[in-house]
PDB file of N, CA and C in Angstrom:
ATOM      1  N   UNK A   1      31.379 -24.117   4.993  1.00  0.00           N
ATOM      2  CA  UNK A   1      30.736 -24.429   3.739  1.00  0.00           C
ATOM      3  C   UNK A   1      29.538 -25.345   3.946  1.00  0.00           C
ATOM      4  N   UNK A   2      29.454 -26.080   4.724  1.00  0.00           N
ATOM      5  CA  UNK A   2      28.846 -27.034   5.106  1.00  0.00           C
ATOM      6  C   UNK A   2      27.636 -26.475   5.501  1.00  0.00           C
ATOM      7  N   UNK A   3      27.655 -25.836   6.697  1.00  0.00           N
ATOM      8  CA  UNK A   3      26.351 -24.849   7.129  1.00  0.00           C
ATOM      9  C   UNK A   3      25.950 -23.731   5.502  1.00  0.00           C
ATOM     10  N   UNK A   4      26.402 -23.538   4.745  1.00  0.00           N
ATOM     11  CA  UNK A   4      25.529 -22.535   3.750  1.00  0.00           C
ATOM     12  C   UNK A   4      25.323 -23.566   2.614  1.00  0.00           C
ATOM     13  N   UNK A   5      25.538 -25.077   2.712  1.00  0.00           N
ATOM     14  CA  UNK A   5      24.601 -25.499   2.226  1.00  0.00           C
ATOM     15  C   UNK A   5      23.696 -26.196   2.815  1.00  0.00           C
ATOM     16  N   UNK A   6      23.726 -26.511   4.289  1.00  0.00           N
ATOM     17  CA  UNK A   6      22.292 -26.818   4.622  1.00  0.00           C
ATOM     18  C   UNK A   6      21.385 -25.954   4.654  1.00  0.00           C
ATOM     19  N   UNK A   7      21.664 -24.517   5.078  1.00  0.00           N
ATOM     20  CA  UNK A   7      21.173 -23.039   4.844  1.00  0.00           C
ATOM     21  C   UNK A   7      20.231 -23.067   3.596  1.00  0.00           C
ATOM     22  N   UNK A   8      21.268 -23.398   2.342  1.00  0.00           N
ATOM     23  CA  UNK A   8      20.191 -23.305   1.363  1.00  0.00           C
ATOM     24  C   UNK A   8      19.436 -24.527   1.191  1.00  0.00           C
ATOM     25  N   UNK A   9      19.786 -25.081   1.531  1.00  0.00           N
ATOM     26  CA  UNK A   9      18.647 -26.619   1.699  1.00  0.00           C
ATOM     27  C   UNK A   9      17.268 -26.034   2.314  1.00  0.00           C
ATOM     28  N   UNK A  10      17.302 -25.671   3.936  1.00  0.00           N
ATOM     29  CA  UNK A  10      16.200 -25.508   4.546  1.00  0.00           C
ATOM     30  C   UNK A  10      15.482 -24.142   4.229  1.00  0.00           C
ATOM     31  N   UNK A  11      16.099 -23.372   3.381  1.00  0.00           N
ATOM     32  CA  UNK A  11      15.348 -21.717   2.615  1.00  0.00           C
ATOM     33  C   UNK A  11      14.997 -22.624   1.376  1.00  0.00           C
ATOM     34  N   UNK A  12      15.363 -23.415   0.041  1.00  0.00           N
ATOM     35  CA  UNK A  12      14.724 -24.174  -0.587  1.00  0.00           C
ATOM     36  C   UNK A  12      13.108 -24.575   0.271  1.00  0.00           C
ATOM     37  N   UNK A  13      13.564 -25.266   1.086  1.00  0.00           N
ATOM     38  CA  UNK A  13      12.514 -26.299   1.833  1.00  0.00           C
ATOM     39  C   UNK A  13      11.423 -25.313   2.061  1.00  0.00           C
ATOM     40  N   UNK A  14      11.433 -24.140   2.218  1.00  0.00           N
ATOM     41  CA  UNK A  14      10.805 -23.306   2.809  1.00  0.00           C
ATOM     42  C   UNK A  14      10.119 -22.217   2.228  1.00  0.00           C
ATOM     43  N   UNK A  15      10.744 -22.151   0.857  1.00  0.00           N
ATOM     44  CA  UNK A  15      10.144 -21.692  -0.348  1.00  0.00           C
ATOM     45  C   UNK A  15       9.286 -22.470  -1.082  1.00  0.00           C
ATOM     46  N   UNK A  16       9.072 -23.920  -0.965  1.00  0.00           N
ATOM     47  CA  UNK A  16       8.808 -24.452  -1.358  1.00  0.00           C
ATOM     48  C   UNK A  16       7.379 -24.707  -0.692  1.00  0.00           C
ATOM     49  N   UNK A  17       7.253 -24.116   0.230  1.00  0.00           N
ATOM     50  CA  UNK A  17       5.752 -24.224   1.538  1.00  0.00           C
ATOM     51  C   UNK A  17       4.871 -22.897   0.858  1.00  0.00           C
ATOM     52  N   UNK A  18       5.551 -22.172   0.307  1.00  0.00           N
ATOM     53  CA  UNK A  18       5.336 -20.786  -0.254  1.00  0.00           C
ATOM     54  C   UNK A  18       3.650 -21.127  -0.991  1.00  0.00           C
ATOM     55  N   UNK A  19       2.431 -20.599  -0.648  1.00  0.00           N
ATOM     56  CA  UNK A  19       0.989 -20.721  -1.502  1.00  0.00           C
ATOM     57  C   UNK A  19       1.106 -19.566  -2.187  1.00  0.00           C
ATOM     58  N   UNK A  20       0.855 -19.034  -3.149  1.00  0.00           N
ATOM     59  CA  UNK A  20       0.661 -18.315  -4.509  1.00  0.00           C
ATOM     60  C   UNK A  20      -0.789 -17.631  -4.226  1.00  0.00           C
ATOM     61  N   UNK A  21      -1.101 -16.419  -4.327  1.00  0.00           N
ATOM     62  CA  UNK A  21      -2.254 -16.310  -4.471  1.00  0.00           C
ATOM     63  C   UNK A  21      -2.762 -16.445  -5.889  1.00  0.00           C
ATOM     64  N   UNK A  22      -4.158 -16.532  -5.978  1.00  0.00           N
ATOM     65  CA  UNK A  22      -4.843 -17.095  -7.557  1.00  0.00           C
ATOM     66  C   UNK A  22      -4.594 -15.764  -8.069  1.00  0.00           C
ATOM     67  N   UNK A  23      -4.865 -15.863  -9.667  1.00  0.00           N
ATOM     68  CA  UNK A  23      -4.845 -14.730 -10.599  1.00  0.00           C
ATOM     69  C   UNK A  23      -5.837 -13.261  -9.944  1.00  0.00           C
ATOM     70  N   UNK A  24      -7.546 -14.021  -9.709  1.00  0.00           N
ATOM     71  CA  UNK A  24      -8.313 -13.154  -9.148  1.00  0.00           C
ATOM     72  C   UNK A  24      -8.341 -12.874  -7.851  1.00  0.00           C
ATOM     73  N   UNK A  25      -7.511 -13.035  -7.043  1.00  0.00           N
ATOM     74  CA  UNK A  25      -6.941 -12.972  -5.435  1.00  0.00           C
ATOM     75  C   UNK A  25      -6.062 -11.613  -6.088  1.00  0.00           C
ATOM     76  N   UNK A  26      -5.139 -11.745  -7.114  1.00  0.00           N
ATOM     77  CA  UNK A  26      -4.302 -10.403  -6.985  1.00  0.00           C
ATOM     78  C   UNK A  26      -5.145  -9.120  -7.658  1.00  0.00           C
ATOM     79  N   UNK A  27      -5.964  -9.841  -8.797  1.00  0.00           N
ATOM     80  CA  UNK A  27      -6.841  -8.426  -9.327  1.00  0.00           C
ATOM     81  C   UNK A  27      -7.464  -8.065  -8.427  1.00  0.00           C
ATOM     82  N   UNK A  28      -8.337  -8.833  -7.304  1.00  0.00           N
ATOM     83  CA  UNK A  28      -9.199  -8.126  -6.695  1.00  0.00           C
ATOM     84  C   UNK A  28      -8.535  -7.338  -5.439  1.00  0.00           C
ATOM     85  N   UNK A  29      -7.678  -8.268  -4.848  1.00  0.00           N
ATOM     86  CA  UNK A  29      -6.896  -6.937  -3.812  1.00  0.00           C
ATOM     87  C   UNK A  29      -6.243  -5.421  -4.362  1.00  0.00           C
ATOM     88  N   UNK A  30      -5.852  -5.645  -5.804  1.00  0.00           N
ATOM     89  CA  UNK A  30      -4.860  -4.419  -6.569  1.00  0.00           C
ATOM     90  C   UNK A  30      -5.741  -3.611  -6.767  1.00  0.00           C
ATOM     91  N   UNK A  31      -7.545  -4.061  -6.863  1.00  0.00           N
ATOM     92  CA  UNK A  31      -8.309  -2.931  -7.188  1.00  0.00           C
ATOM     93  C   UNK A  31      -9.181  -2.467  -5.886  1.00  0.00           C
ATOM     94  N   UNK A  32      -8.539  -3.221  -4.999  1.00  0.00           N
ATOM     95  CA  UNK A  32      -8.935  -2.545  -3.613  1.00  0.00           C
ATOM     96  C   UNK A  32      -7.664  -1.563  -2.957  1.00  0.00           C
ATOM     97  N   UNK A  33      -6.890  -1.664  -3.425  1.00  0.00           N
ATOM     98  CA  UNK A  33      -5.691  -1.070  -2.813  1.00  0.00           C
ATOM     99  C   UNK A  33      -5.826   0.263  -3.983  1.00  0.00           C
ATOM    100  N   UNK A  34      -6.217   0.285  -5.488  1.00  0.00           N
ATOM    101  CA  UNK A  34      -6.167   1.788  -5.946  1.00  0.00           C
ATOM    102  C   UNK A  34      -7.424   2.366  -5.627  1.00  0.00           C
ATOM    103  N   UNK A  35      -8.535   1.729  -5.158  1.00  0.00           N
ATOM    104  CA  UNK A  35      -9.972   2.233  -4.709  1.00  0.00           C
ATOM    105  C   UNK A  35      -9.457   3.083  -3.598  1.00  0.00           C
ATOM    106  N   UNK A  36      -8.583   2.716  -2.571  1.00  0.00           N
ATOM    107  CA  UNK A  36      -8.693   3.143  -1.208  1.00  0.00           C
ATOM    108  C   UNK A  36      -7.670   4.236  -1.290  1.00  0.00           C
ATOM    109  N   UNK A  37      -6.708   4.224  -2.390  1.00  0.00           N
ATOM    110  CA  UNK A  37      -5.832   5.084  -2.449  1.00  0.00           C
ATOM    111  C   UNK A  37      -6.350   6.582  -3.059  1.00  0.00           C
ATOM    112  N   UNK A  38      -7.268   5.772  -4.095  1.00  0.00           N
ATOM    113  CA  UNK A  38      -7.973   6.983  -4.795  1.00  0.00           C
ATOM    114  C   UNK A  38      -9.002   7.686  -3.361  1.00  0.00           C
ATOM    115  N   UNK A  39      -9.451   7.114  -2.851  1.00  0.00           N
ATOM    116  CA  UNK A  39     -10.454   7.694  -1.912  1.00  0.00           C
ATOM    117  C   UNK A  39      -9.611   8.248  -0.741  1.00  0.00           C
ATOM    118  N   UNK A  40      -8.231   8.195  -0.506  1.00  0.00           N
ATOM    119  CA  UNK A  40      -7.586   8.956   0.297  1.00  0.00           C
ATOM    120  C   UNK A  40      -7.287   9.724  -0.373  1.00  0.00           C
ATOM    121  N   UNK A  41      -7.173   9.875  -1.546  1.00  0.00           N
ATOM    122  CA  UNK A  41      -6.737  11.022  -2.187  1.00  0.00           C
ATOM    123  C   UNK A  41      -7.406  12.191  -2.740  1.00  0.00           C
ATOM    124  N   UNK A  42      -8.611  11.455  -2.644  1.00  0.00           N
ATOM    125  CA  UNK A  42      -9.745  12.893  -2.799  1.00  0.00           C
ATOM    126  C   UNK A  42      -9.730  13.215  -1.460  1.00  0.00           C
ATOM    127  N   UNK A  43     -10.166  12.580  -0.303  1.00  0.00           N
ATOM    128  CA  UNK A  43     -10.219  13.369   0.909  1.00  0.00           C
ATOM    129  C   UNK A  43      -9.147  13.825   1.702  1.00  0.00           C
ATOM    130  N   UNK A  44      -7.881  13.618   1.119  1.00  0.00           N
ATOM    131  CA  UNK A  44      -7.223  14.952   1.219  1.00  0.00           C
ATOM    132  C   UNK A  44      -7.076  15.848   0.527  1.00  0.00           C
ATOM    133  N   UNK A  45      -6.894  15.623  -0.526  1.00  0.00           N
ATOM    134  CA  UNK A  45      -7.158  16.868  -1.621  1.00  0.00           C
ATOM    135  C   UNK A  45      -8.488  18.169  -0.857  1.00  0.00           C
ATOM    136  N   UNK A  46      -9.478  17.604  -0.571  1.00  0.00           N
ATOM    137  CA  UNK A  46     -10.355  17.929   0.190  1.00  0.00           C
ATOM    138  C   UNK A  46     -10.362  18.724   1.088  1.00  0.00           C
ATOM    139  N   UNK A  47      -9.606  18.325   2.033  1.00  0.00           N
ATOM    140  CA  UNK A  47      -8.955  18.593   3.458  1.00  0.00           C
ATOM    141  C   UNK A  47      -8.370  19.768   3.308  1.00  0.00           C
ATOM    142  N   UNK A  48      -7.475  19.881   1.948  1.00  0.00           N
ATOM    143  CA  UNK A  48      -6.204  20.356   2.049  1.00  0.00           C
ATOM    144  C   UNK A  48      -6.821  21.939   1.412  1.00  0.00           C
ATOM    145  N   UNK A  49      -8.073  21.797   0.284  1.00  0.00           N
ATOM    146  CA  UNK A  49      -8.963  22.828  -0.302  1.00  0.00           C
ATOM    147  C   UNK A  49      -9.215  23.951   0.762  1.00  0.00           C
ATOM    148  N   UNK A  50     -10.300  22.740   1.753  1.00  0.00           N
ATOM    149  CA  UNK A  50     -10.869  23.765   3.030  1.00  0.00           C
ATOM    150  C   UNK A  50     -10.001  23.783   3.639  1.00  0.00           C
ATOM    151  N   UNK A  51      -9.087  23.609   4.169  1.00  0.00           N
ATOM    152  CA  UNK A  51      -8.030  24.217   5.180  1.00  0.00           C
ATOM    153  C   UNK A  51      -7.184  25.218   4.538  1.00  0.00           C
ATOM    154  N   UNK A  52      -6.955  25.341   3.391  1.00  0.00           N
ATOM    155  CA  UNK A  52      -6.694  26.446   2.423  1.00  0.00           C
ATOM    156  C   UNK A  52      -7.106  27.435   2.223  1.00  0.00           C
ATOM    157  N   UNK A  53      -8.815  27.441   2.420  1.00  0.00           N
ATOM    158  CA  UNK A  53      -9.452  28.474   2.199  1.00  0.00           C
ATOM    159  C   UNK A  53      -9.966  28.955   3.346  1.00  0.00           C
ATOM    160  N   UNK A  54      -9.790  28.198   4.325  1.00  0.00           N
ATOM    161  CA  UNK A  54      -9.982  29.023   6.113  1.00  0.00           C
ATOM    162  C   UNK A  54      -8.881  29.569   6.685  1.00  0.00           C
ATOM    163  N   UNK A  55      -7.054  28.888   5.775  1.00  0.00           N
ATOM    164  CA  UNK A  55      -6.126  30.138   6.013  1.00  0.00           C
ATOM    165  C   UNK A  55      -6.583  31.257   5.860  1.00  0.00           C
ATOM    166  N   UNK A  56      -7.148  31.224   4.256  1.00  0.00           N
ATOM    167  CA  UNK A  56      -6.902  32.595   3.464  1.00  0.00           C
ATOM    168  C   UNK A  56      -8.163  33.291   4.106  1.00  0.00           C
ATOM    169  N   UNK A  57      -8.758  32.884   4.922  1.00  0.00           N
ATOM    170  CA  UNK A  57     -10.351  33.904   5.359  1.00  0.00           C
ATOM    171  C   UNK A  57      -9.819  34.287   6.593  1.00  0.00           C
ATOM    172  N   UNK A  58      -9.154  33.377   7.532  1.00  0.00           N
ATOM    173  CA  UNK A  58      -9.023  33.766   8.959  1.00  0.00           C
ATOM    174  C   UNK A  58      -7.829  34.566   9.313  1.00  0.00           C
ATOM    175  N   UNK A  59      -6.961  34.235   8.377  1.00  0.00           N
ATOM    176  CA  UNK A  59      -5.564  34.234   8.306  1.00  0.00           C
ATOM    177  C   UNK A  59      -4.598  35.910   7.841  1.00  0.00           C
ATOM    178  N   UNK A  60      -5.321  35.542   6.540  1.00  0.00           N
ATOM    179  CA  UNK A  60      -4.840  36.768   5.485  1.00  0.00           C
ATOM    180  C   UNK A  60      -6.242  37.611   5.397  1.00  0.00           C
ATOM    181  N   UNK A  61      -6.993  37.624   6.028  1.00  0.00           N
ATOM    182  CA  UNK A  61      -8.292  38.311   6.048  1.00  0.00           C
ATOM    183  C   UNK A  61      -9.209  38.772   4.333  1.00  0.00           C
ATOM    184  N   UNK A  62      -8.701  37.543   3.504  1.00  0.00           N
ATOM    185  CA  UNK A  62      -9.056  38.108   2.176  1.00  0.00           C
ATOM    186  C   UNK A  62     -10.665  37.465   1.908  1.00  0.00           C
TER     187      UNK A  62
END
């Protein structure tokens, strides 16, 4: 018993070191993280078009 409360003593202690990012630290990373997601997602979408349509030419001869 003894050790799980010094346990939570030194995880307290240690949460407590914890820095927060600012309000505009999280908007601006969240709108870098759907920028980059969106831009992987057109260029596969992309990818996925022309490699689609060089099956169907090379492939299925249509």
């Amino acid at each position: 018993m003894k050790s799980l409360f010094s346990f939570l003593l030194l995880a307290k202690g240690e949460a407590l070191k914890i820095t927060w990012p600012s309000r505009e630290q999280v908007v601006r990373y969240t709108l870098i993280v759907l920028s980059v997601s969106a831009a992987v997602a057109v260029l596969l979408g992309t990818l996925d078009s022309f490699f689609g349509m060089l099956f169907k030419k090379i492939i299925l001869g249509e």
